[in-house]
PDB file of N, CA and C in Angstrom:
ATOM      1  N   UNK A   1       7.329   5.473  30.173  1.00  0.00           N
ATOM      2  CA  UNK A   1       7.479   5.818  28.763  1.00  0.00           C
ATOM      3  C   UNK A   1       6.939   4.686  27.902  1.00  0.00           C
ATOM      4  N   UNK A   2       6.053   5.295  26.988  1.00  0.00           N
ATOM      5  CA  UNK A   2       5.694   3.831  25.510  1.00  0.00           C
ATOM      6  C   UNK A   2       6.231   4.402  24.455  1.00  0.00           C
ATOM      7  N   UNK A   3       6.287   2.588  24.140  1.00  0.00           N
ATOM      8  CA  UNK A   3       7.203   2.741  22.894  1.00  0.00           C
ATOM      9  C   UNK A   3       6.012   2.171  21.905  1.00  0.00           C
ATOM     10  N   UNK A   4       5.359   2.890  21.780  1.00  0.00           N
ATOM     11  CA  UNK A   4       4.072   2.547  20.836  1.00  0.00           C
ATOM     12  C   UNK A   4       4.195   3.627  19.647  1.00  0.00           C
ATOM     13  N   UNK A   5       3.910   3.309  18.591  1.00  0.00           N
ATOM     14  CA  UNK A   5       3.829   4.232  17.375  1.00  0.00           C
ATOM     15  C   UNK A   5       2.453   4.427  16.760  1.00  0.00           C
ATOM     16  N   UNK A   6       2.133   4.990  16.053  1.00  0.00           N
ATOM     17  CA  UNK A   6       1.422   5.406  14.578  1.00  0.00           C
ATOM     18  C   UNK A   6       1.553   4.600  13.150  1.00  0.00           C
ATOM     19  N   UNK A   7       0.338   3.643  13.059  1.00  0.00           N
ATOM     20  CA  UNK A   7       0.585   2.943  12.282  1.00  0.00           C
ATOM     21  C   UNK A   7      -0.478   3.329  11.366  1.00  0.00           C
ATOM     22  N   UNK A   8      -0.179   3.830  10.158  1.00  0.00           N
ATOM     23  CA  UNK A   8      -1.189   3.703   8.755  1.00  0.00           C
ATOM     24  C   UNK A   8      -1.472   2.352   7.797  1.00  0.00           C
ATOM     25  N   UNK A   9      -2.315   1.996   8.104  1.00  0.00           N
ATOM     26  CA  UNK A   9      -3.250   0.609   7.545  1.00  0.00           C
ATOM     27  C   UNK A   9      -3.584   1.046   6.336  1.00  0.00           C
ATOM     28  N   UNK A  10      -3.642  -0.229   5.739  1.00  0.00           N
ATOM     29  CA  UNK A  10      -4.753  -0.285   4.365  1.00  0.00           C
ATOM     30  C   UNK A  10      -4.855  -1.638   3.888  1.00  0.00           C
ATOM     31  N   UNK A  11      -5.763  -1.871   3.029  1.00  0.00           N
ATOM     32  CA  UNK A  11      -6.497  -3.409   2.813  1.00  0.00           C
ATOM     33  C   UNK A  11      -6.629  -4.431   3.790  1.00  0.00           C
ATOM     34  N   UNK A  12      -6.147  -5.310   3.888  1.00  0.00           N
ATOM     35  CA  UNK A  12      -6.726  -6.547   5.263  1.00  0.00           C
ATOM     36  C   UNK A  12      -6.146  -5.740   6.295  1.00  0.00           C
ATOM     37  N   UNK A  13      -5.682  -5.364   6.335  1.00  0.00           N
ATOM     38  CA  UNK A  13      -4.887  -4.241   8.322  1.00  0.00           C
ATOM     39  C   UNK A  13      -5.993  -3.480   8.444  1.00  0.00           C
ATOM     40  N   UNK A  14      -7.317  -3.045   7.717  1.00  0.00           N
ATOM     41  CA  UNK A  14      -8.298  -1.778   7.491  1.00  0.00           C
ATOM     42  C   UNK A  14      -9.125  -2.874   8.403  1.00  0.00           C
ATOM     43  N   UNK A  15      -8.935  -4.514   8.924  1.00  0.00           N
ATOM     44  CA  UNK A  15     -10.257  -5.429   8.970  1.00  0.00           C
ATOM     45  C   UNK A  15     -10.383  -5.577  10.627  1.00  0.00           C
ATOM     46  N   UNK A  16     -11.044  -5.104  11.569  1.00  0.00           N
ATOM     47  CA  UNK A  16     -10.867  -4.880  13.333  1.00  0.00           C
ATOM     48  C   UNK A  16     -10.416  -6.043  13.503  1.00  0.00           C
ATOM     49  N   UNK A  17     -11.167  -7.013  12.860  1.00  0.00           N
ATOM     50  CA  UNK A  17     -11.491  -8.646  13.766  1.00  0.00           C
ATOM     51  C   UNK A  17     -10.087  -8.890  13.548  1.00  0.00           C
ATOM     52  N   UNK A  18      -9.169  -8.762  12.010  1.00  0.00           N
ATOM     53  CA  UNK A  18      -7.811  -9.284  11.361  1.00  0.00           C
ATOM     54  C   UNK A  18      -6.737  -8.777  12.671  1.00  0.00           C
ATOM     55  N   UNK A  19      -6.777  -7.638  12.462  1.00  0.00           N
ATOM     56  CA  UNK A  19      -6.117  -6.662  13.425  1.00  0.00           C
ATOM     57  C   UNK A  19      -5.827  -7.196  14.937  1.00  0.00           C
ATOM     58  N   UNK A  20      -7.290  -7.390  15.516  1.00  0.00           N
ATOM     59  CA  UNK A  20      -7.087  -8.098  16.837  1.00  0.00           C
ATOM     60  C   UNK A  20      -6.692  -8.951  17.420  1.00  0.00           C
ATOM     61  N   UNK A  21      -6.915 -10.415  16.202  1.00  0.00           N
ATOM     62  CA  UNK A  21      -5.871 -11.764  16.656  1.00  0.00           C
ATOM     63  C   UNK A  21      -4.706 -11.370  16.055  1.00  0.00           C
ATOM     64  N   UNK A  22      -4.028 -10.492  15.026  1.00  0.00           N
ATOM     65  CA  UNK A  22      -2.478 -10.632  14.519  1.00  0.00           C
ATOM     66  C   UNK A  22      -1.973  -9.655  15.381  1.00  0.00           C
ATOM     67  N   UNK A  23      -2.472  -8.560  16.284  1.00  0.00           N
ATOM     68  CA  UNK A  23      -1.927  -7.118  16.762  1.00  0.00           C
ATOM     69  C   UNK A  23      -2.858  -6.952  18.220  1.00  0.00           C
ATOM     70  N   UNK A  24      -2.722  -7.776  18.955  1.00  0.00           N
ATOM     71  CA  UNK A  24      -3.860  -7.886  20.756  1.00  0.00           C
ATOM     72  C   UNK A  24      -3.209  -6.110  20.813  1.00  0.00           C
ATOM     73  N   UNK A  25      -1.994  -5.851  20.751  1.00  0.00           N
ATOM     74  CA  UNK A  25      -1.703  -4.559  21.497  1.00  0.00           C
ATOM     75  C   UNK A  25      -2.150  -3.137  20.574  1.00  0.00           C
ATOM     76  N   UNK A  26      -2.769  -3.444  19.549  1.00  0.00           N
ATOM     77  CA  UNK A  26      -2.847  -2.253  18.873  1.00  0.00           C
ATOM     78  C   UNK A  26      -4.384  -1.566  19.087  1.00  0.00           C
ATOM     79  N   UNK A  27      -4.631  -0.431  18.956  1.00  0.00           N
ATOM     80  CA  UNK A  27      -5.826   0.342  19.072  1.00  0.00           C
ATOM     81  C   UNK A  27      -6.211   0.882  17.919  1.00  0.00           C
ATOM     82  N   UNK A  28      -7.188   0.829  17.594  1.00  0.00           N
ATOM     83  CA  UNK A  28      -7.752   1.658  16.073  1.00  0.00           C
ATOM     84  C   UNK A  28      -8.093   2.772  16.232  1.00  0.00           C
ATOM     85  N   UNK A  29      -7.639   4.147  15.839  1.00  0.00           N
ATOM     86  CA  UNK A  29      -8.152   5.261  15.463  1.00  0.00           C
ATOM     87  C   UNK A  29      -9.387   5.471  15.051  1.00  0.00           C
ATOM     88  N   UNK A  30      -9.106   4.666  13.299  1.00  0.00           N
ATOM     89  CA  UNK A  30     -10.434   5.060  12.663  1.00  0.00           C
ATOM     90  C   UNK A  30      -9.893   5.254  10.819  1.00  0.00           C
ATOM     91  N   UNK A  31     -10.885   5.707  10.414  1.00  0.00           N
ATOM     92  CA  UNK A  31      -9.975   5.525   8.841  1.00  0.00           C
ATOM     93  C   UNK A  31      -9.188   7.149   9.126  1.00  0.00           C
ATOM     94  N   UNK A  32      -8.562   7.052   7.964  1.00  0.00           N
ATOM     95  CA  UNK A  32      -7.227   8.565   7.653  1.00  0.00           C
ATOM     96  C   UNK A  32      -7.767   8.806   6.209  1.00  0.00           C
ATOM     97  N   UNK A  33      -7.661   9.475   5.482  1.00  0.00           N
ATOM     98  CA  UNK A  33      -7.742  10.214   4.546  1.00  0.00           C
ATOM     99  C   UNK A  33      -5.981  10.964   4.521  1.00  0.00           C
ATOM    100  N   UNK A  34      -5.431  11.039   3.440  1.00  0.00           N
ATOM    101  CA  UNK A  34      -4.108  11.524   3.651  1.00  0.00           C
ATOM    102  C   UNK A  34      -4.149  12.469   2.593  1.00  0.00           C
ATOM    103  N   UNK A  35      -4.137  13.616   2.620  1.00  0.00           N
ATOM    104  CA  UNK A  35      -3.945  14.448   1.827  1.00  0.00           C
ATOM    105  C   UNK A  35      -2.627  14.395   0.960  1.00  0.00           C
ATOM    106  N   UNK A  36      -2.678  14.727  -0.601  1.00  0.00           N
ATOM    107  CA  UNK A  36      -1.518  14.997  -1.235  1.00  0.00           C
ATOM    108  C   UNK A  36      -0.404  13.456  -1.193  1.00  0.00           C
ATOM    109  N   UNK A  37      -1.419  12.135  -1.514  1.00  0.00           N
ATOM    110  CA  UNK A  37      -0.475  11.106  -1.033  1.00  0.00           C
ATOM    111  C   UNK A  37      -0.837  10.206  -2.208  1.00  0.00           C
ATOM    112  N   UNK A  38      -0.080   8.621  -2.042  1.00  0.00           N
ATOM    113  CA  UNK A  38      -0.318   7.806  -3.013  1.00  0.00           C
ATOM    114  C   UNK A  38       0.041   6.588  -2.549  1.00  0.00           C
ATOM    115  N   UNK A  39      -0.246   5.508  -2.823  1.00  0.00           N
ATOM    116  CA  UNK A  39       0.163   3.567  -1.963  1.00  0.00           C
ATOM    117  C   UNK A  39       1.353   3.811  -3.380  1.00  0.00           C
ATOM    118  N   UNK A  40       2.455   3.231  -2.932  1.00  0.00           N
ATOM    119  CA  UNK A  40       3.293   2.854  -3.990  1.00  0.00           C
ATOM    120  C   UNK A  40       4.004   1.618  -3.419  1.00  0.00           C
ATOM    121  N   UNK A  41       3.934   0.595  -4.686  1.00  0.00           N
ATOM    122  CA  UNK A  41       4.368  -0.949  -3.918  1.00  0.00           C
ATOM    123  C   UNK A  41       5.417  -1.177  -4.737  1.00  0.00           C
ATOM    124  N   UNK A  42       6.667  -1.020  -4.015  1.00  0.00           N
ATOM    125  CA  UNK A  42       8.294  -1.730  -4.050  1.00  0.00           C
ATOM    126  C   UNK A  42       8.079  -2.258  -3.693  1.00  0.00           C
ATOM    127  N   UNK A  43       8.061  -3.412  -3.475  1.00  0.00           N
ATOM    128  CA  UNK A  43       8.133  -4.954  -2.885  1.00  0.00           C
ATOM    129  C   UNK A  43       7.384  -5.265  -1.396  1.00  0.00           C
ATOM    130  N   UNK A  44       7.246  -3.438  -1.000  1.00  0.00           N
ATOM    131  CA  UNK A  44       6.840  -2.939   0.183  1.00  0.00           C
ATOM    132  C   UNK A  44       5.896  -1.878  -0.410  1.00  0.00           C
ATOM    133  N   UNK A  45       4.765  -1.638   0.516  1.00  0.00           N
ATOM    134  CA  UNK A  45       3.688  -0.764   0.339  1.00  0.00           C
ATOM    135  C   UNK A  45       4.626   0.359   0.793  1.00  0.00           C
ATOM    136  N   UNK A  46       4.206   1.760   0.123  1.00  0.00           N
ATOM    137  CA  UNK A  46       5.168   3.092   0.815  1.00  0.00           C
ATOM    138  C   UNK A  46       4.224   4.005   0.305  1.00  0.00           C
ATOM    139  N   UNK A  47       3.870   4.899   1.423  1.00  0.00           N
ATOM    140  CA  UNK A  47       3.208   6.002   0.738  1.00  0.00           C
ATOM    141  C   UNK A  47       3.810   7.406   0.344  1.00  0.00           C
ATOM    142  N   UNK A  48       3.776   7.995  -0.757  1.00  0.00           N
ATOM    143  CA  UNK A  48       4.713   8.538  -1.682  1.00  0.00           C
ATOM    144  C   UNK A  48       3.993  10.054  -1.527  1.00  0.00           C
ATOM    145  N   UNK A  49       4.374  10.914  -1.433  1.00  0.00           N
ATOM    146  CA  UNK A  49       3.819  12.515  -2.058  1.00  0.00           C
ATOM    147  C   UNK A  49       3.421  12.671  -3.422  1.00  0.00           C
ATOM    148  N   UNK A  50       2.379  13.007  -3.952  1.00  0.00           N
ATOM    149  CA  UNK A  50       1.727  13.584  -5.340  1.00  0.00           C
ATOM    150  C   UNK A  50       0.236  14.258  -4.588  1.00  0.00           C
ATOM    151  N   UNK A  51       0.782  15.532  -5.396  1.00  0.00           N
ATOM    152  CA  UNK A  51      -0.203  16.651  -5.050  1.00  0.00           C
ATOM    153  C   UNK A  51      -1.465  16.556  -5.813  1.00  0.00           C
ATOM    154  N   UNK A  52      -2.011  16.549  -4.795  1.00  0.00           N
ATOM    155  CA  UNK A  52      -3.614  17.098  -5.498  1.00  0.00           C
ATOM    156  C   UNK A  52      -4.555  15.429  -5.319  1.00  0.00           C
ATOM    157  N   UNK A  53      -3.710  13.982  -4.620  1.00  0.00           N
ATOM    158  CA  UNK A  53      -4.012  12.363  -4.283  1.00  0.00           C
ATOM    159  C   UNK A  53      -4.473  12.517  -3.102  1.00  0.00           C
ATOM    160  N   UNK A  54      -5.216  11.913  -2.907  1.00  0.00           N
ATOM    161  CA  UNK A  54      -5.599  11.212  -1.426  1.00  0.00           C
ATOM    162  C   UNK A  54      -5.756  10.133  -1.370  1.00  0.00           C
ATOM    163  N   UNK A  55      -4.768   9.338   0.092  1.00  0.00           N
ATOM    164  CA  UNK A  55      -5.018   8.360   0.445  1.00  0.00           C
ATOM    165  C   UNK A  55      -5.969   7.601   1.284  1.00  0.00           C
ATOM    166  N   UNK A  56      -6.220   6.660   1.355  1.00  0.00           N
ATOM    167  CA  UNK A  56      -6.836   5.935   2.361  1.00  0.00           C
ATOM    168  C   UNK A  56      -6.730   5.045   3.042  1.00  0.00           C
ATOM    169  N   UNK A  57      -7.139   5.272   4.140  1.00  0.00           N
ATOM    170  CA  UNK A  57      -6.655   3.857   5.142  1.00  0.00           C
ATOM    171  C   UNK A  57      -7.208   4.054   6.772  1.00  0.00           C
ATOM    172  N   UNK A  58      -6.501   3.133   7.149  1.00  0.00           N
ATOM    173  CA  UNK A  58      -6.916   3.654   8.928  1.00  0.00           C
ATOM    174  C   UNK A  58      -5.406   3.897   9.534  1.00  0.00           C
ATOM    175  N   UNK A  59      -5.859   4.476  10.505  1.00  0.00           N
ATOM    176  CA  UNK A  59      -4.894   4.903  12.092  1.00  0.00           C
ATOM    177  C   UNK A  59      -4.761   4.125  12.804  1.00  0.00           C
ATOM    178  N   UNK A  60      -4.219   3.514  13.226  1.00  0.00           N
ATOM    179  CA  UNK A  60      -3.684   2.710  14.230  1.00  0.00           C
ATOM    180  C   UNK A  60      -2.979   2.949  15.725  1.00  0.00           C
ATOM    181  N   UNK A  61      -2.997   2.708  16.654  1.00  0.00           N
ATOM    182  CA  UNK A  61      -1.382   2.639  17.976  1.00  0.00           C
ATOM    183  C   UNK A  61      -0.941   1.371  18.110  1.00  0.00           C
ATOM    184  N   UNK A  62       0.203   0.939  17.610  1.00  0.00           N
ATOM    185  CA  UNK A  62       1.073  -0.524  17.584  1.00  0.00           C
ATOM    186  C   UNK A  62       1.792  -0.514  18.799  1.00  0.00           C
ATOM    187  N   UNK A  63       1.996  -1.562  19.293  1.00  0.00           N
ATOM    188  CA  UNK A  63       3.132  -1.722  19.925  1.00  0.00           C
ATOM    189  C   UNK A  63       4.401  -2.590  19.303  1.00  0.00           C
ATOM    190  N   UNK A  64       5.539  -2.432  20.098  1.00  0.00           N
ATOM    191  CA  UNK A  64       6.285  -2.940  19.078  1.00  0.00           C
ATOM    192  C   UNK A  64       6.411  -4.835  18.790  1.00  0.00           C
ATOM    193  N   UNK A  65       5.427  -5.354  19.847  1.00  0.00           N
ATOM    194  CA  UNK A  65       4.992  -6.741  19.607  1.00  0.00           C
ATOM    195  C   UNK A  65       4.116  -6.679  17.947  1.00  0.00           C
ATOM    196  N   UNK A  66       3.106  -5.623  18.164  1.00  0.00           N
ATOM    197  CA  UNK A  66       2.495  -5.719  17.067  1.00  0.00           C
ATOM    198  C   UNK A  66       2.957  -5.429  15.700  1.00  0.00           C
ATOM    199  N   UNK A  67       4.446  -4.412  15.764  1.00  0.00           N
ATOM    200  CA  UNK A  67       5.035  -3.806  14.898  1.00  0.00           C
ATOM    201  C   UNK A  67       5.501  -5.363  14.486  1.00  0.00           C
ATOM    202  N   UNK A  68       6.222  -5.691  14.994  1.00  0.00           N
ATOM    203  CA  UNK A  68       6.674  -7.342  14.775  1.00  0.00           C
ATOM    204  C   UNK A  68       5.940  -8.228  14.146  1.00  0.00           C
ATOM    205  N   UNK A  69       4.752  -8.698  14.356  1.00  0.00           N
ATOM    206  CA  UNK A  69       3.556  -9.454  13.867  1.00  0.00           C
ATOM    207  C   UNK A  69       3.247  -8.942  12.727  1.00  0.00           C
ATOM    208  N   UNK A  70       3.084  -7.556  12.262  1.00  0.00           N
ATOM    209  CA  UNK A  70       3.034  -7.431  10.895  1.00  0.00           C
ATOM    210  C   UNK A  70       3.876  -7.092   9.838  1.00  0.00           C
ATOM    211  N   UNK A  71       4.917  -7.305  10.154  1.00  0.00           N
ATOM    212  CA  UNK A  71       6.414  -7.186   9.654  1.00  0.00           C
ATOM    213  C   UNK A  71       6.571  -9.099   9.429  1.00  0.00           C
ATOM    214  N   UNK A  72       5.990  -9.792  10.367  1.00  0.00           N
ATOM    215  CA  UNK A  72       6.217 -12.007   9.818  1.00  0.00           C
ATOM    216  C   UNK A  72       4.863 -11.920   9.307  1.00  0.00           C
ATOM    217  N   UNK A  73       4.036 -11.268   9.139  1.00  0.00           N
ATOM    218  CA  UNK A  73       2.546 -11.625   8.509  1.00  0.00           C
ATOM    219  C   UNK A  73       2.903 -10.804   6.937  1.00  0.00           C
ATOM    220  N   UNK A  74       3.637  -9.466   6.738  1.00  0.00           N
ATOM    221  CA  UNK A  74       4.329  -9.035   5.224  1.00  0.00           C
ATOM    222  C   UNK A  74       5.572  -9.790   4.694  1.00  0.00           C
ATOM    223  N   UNK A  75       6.050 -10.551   5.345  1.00  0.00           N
ATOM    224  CA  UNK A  75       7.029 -11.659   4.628  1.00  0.00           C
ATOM    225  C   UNK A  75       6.228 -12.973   4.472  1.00  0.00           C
ATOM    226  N   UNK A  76       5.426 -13.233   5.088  1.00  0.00           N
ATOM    227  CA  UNK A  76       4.866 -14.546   4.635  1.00  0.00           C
ATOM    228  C   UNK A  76       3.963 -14.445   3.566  1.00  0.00           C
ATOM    229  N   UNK A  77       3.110 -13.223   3.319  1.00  0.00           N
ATOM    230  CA  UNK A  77       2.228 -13.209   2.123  1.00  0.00           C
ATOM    231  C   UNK A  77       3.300 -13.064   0.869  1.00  0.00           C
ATOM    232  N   UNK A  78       4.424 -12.812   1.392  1.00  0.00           N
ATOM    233  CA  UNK A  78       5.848 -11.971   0.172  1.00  0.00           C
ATOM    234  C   UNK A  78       6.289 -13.329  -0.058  1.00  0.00           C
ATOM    235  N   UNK A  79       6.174 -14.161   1.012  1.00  0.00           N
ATOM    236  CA  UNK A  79       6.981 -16.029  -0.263  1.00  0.00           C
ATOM    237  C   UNK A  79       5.859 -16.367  -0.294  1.00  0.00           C
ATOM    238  N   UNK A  80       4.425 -16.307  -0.377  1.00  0.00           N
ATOM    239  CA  UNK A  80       3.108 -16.726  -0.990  1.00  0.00           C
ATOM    240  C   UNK A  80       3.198 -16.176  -2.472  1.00  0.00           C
ATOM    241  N   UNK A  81       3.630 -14.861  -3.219  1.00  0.00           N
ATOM    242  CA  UNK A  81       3.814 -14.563  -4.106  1.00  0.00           C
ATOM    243  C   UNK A  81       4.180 -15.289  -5.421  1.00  0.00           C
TER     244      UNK A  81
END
Protein backbone atom coordinates (compact mmCIF):
# COMPACT_ATOMS: atom_id res chain seq x y z
CA UNK A 1 0.00 0.00 0.00
CA UNK A 2 1.27 3.94 -0.74
CA UNK A 3 0.69 6.50 1.11
CA UNK A 4 1.38 8.98 -1.63
CA UNK A 5 -1.15 11.74 -2.54
CA UNK A 6 -2.17 14.37 -5.19
CA UNK A 7 -0.54 17.41 -4.88
CA UNK A 8 -1.70 20.76 -6.79
CA UNK A 9 1.33 23.17 -7.32
CA UNK A 10 1.58 26.67 -8.28
CA UNK A 11 4.39 29.36 -8.52
CA UNK A 12 7.99 28.07 -7.41
CA UNK A 13 6.37 24.21 -6.75
CA UNK A 14 5.34 24.75 -10.88
CA UNK A 15 9.73 24.79 -11.11
CA UNK A 16 11.02 20.63 -11.93
CA UNK A 17 14.62 21.49 -10.89
CA UNK A 18 12.87 23.37 -7.27
CA UNK A 19 10.68 20.36 -6.87
CA UNK A 20 13.47 17.76 -7.16
CA UNK A 21 16.04 18.88 -4.50
CA UNK A 22 12.99 20.01 -1.90
CA UNK A 23 10.56 16.73 -2.91
CA UNK A 24 13.37 13.52 -4.36
CA UNK A 25 9.94 11.46 -3.83
CA UNK A 26 7.53 13.38 -5.83
CA UNK A 27 6.57 12.84 -9.63
CA UNK A 28 5.18 15.55 -11.91
CA UNK A 29 2.06 15.06 -13.80
CA UNK A 30 2.17 18.10 -15.76
CA UNK A 31 0.27 21.47 -15.51
CA UNK A 32 -3.82 21.22 -14.31
CA UNK A 33 -6.09 23.70 -15.45
CA UNK A 34 -8.96 23.57 -12.72
CA UNK A 35 -12.14 24.35 -13.80
CA UNK A 36 -14.63 26.67 -11.81
CA UNK A 37 -11.67 27.53 -9.21
CA UNK A 38 -9.62 30.39 -7.65
CA UNK A 39 -5.84 30.65 -5.42
CA UNK A 40 -7.18 32.29 -2.27
CA UNK A 41 -4.35 33.23 0.32
CA UNK A 42 -5.29 33.00 4.21
CA UNK A 43 -2.08 32.93 5.43
CA UNK A 44 -2.22 29.63 3.37
CA UNK A 45 -2.76 29.29 -0.41
CA UNK A 46 -6.46 27.42 -0.71
CA UNK A 47 -8.18 26.89 -3.72
CA UNK A 48 -11.77 28.14 -3.42
CA UNK A 49 -14.93 27.39 -5.92
CA UNK A 50 -16.14 30.46 -8.24
CA UNK A 51 -17.89 29.53 -11.30
CA UNK A 52 -17.07 30.34 -14.57
CA UNK A 53 -12.46 30.73 -12.92
CA UNK A 54 -9.87 28.66 -13.89
CA UNK A 55 -7.02 27.70 -12.17
CA UNK A 56 -3.58 26.94 -12.80
CA UNK A 57 -0.92 24.94 -11.77
CA UNK A 58 0.67 21.50 -11.95
CA UNK A 59 -0.09 17.83 -10.68
CA UNK A 60 2.03 16.32 -8.66
CA UNK A 61 2.48 12.47 -6.58
CA UNK A 62 4.05 13.44 -3.01
CA UNK A 63 5.07 11.30 -0.65
CA UNK A 64 4.56 11.99 2.72
CA UNK A 65 8.49 12.87 3.17
CA UNK A 66 7.73 15.32 0.49
CA UNK A 67 4.34 16.37 1.99
CA UNK A 68 6.65 17.33 4.98
CA UNK A 69 9.37 19.32 3.07
CA UNK A 70 6.83 21.56 1.76
CA UNK A 71 4.85 22.13 4.72
CA UNK A 72 9.08 23.50 6.59
CA UNK A 73 9.76 25.18 3.12
CA UNK A 74 5.71 27.18 3.66
CA UNK A 75 6.66 28.14 7.22
CA UNK A 76 9.98 29.36 6.49
CA UNK A 77 9.01 31.71 3.56
CA UNK A 78 5.85 32.59 6.32
CA UNK A 79 8.70 34.09 9.08
CA UNK A 80 10.57 35.58 5.87
CA UNK A 81 7.38 37.73 5.62
Amino acid sequence: MTNKKLYFSYGSNLAVEQMAERCPGATVFGPLMLPNAVLRFRGVADVAYLKGAECAGGLWEITPEDEAALETATKHRAALD
